[in-house]
Each structure stands twice: as structure tokens, then as C-alpha cells.
Protein backbone atom coordinates (compact mmCIF):
# COMPACT_ATOMS: atom_id res chain seq x y z
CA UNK A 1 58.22 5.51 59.32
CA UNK A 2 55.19 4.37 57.09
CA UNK A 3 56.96 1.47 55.45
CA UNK A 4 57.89 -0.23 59.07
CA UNK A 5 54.62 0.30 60.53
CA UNK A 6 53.07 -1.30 57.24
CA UNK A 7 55.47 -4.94 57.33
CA UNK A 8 55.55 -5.19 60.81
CA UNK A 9 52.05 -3.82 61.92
CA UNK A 10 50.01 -4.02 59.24
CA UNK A 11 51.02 -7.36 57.40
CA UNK A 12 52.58 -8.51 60.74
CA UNK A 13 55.94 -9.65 59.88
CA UNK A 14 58.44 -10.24 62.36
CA UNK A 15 61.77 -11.03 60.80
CA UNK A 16 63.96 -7.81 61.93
CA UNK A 17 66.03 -8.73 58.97
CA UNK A 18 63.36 -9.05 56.40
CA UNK A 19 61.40 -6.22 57.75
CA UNK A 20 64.93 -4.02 57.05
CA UNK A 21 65.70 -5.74 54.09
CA UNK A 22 62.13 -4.30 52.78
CA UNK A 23 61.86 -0.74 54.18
CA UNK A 24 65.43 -0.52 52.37
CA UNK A 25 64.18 -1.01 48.88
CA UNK A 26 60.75 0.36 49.18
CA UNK A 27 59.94 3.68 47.28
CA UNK A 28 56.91 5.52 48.60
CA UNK A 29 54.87 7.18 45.54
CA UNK A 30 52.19 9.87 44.88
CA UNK A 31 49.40 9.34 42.26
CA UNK A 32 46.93 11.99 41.40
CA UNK A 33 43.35 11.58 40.91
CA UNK A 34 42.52 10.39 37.31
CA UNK A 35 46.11 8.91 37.32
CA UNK A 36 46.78 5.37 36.25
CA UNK A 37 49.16 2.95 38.56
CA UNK A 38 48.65 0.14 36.14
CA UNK A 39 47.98 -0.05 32.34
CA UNK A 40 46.03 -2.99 30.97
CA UNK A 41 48.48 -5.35 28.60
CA UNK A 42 51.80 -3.42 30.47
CA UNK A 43 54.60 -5.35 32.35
CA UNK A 44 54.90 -4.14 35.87
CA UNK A 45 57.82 -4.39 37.50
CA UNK A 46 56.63 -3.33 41.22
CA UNK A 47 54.28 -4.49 43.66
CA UNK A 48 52.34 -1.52 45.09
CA UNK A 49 50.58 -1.43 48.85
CA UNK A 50 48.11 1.42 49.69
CA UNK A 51 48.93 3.98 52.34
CA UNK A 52 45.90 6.34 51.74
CA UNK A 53 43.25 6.94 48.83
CA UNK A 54 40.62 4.97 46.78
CA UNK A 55 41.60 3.07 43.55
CA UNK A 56 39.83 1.11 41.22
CA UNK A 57 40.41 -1.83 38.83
CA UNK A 58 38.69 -1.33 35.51
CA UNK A 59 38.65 -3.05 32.18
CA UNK A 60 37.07 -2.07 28.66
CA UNK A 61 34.52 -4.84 26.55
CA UNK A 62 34.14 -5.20 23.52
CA UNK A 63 31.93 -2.25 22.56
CA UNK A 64 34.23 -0.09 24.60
CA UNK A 65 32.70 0.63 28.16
CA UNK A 66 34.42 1.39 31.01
CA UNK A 67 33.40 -1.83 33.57
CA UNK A 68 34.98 -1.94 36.95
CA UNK A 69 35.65 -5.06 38.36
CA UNK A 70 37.32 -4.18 41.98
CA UNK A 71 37.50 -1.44 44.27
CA UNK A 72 40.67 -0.99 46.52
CA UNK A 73 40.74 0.73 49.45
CA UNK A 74 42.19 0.38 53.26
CA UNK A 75 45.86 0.94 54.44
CA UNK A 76 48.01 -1.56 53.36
CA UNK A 77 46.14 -3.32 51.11
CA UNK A 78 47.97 -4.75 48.00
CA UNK A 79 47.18 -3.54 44.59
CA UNK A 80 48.39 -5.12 41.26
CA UNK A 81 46.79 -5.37 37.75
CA UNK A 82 47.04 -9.04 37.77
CA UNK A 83 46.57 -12.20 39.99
CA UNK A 84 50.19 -13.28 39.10
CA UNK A 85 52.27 -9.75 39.05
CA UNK A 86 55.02 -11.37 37.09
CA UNK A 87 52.73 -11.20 34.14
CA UNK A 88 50.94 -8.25 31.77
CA UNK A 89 48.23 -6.36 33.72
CA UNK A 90 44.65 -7.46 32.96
CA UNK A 91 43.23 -4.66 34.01
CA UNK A 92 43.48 -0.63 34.48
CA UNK A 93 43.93 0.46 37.81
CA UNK A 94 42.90 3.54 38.37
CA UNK A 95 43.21 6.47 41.77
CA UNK A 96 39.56 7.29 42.31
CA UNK A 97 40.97 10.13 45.22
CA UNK A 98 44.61 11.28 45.42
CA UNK A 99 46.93 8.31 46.49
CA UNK A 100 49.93 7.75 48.59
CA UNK A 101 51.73 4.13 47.94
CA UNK A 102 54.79 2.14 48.52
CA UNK A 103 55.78 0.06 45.59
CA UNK A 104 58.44 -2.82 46.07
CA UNK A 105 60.94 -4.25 43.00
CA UNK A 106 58.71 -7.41 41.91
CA UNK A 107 62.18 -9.37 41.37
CA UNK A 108 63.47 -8.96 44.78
CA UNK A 109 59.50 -9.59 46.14
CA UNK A 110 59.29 -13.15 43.95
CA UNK A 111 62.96 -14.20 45.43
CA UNK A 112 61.54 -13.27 49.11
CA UNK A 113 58.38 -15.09 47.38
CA UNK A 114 61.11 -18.30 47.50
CA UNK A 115 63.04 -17.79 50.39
CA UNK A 116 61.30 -16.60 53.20
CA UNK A 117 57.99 -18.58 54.54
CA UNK A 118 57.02 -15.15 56.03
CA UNK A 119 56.67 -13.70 53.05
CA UNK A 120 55.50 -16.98 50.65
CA UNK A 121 52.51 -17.00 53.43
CA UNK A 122 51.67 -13.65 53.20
CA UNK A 123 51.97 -13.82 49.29
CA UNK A 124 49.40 -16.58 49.35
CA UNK A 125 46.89 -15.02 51.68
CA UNK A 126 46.85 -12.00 49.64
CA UNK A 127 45.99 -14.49 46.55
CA UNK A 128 43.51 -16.19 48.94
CA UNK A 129 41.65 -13.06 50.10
CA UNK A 130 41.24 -12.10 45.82
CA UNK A 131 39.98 -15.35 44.54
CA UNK A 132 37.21 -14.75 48.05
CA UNK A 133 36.46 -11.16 46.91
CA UNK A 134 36.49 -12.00 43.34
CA UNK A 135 34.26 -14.96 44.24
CA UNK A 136 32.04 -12.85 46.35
CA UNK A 137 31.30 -10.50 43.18
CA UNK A 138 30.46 -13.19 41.18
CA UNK A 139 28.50 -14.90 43.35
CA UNK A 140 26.42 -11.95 43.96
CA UNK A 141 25.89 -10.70 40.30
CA UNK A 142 24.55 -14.07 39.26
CA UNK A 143 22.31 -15.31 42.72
CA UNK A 144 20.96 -11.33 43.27
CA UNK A 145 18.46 -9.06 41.76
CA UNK A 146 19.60 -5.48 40.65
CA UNK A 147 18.34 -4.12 44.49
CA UNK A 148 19.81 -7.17 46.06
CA UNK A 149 23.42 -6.58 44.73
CA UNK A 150 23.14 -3.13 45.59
CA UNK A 151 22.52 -4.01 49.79
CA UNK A 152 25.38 -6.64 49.23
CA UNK A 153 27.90 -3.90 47.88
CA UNK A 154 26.57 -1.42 51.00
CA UNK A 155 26.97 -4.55 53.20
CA UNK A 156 30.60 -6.03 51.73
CA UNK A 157 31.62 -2.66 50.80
CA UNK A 158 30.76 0.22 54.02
CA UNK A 159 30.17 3.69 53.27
CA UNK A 160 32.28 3.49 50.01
CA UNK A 161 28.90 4.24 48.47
CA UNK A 162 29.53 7.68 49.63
CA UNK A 163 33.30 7.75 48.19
CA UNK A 164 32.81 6.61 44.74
CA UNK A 165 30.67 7.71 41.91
CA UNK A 166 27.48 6.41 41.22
CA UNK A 167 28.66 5.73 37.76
CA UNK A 168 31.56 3.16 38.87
CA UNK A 169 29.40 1.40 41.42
CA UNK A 170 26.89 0.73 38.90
CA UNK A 171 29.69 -0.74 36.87
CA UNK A 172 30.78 -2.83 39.31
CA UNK A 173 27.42 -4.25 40.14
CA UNK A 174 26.35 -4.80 36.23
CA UNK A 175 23.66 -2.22 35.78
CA UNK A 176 23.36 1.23 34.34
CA UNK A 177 23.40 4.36 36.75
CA UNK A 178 19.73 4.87 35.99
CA UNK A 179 18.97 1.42 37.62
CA UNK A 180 21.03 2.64 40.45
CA UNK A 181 19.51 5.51 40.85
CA UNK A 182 16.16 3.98 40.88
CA UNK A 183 17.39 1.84 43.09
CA UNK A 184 18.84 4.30 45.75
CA UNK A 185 15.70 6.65 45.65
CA UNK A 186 13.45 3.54 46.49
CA UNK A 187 16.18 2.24 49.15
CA UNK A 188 15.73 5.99 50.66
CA UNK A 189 11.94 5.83 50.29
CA UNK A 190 10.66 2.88 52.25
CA UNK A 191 13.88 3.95 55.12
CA UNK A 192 16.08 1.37 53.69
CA UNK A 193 18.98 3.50 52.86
């Protein structure tokens, strides 16, 4: 079963209980490509984890462009629309490739949140390893050049260069697709890429 393998191999819990407790009120889901999981300003009342697929977080500014600001990928790997999931999402999140998920009732998750130190650690190295990543992006679009964030997302981010459009990468690293492009063909030019 997908949903034991995930708590107790995956996010390594080992409270038989728990571990029942959660396979019993998880609901595995399906989203298609182009589907939303989360709407920007919407309450969500579930906490999702990835089984298989690509999915990204994007947002709209003020003149109305698309700008993605996180990528999410990997099996088990937790996927919300905000750092606190008790609260509005802040951003879209989008499946990039056809998605299978397991989404959890966020009431039940906050009372495990207060009652089991299993889960209250887990919680807070899932908040942990955002604020890194989040702190890793900015970091690297305000120290790097245009080429230099593009080796840091091929470095932080391997072979999803080959998964996700050139469009959404160049999003993510604050540039326009002809910049990326640019970039790439040079990259592939002097054997860097």
C-alpha cells in the first residue's frame, strides 16, 4: 500500500498506531496536467504529499504574469499553497505532468500537529527544509548573474531542466525565455551544458 510505505518509509514514522491512524483517513487523488491542486486566496482543508508527477507553485504580479516561485517534485514530498496550511493559499499550485497524491484532513493533521512529537517534528522539518529552499532561491537571484542562476538551478535542481518548460524555468530564475535561451545555446557551445 502507497500510503504505508510513504509514513513509515518515506517520512520514517514508527508509531504502529499513528502510522494506522493515518493510512485510515488518507484519500489518494489524481490530478491532470494543467489541473490546479491549490487556488491562490482559497482555504484548503487537506494537506497533500506527492506520489508521482511534477507540480509547480506559481503566483501572478501586478501586471499579470505568470511567475513561478517553486518547483515540486520527488515521492513524498509535501505540497501546500502556504507556509501555514491553516491559512488562504498564497500561491497557485499547479501539475506540470499528470499527478498521483494523497491528501490528509488538515484538522485531524494540526491535532496530530499537537499530540504526537512524531508528527510536530516532522511538521517542523518540512517548514525547515522551505524556509532553506526558499532561502536558496533568493539567495541565488540576488548574489548571481542571469548564467550563474541558471548552473545553480541545473545544480540544486537535476535534470528537471529536461522536465519543465523553458518558459517556467525562466520564471523561476527572473529572466525572460529569450535570456534563457541565450543562455542554454552558449552553455551548449563552450561544452558547458
Amino acid at each position: 500500500m502507497q500510503a504505508m510505505e510513504l509514513f513509515r518509509d518515506i517520512l520514517g514514522l514508527t508509531d504502529e498506531d499513528l502510522i494506522q491512524n493515518l493510512v485510515a483517513m488518507a484519500t489518494p487523488i489524481a490530478l491532470k496536467k494543467g489541473e490546479l491542486l491549490y487556488r491562490e486566496g482559497e482555504q484548503s482543508d487537506k494537506i497533500t504529499f506527492l506520489f508521482q508527477g511534477l507540480l509547480r507553485g506559481y503566483f501572478l504580479d501586478t501586471n499579470g504574469r505568470d511567475i513561478t516561485d517553486c518547483f515540486v517534485f520527488g515521492y513524498g514530498a509535501p505540497v501546500t499553497g502556504s507556509i501555514d496550511p491553516r491559512e488562504p493559499a498564497v500561491v497557485n499550485v499547479e501539475a506540470l505532468t499528470d499527478c498521483s497524491l494523497l491528501q490528509l484532513p488538515m484538522a485531524n493533521m494540526m491535532e496530530l500537529v499537537e499530540t504526537h512529537a512524531q508528527i510536530c517534528r516532522l511538521y517542523t522539518h518540512f517548514l525547515l527544509q522551505s524556509l532553506k529552499r526558499h532561502w536558496a532561491v533568493k539567495s541565488a537571484m540576488y548574489q548571481y548573474d542571469a548564467t550563474q542562476r541558471y548552473q545553480w538551478f541545473l545544480r540544486s535542481y537535476p535534470g528537471l531542466h529536461q522536465q519543465v518548460s523553458g518558459k517556467h524555468i525562466a520564471s523561476f530564475l527572473g529572466m525572460t525565455q529569450v535570456t534563457l535561451s541565450r543562455l542554454r545555446r552558449a552553455l551548449r557551445e563552450t561544452g558547458q551544458l
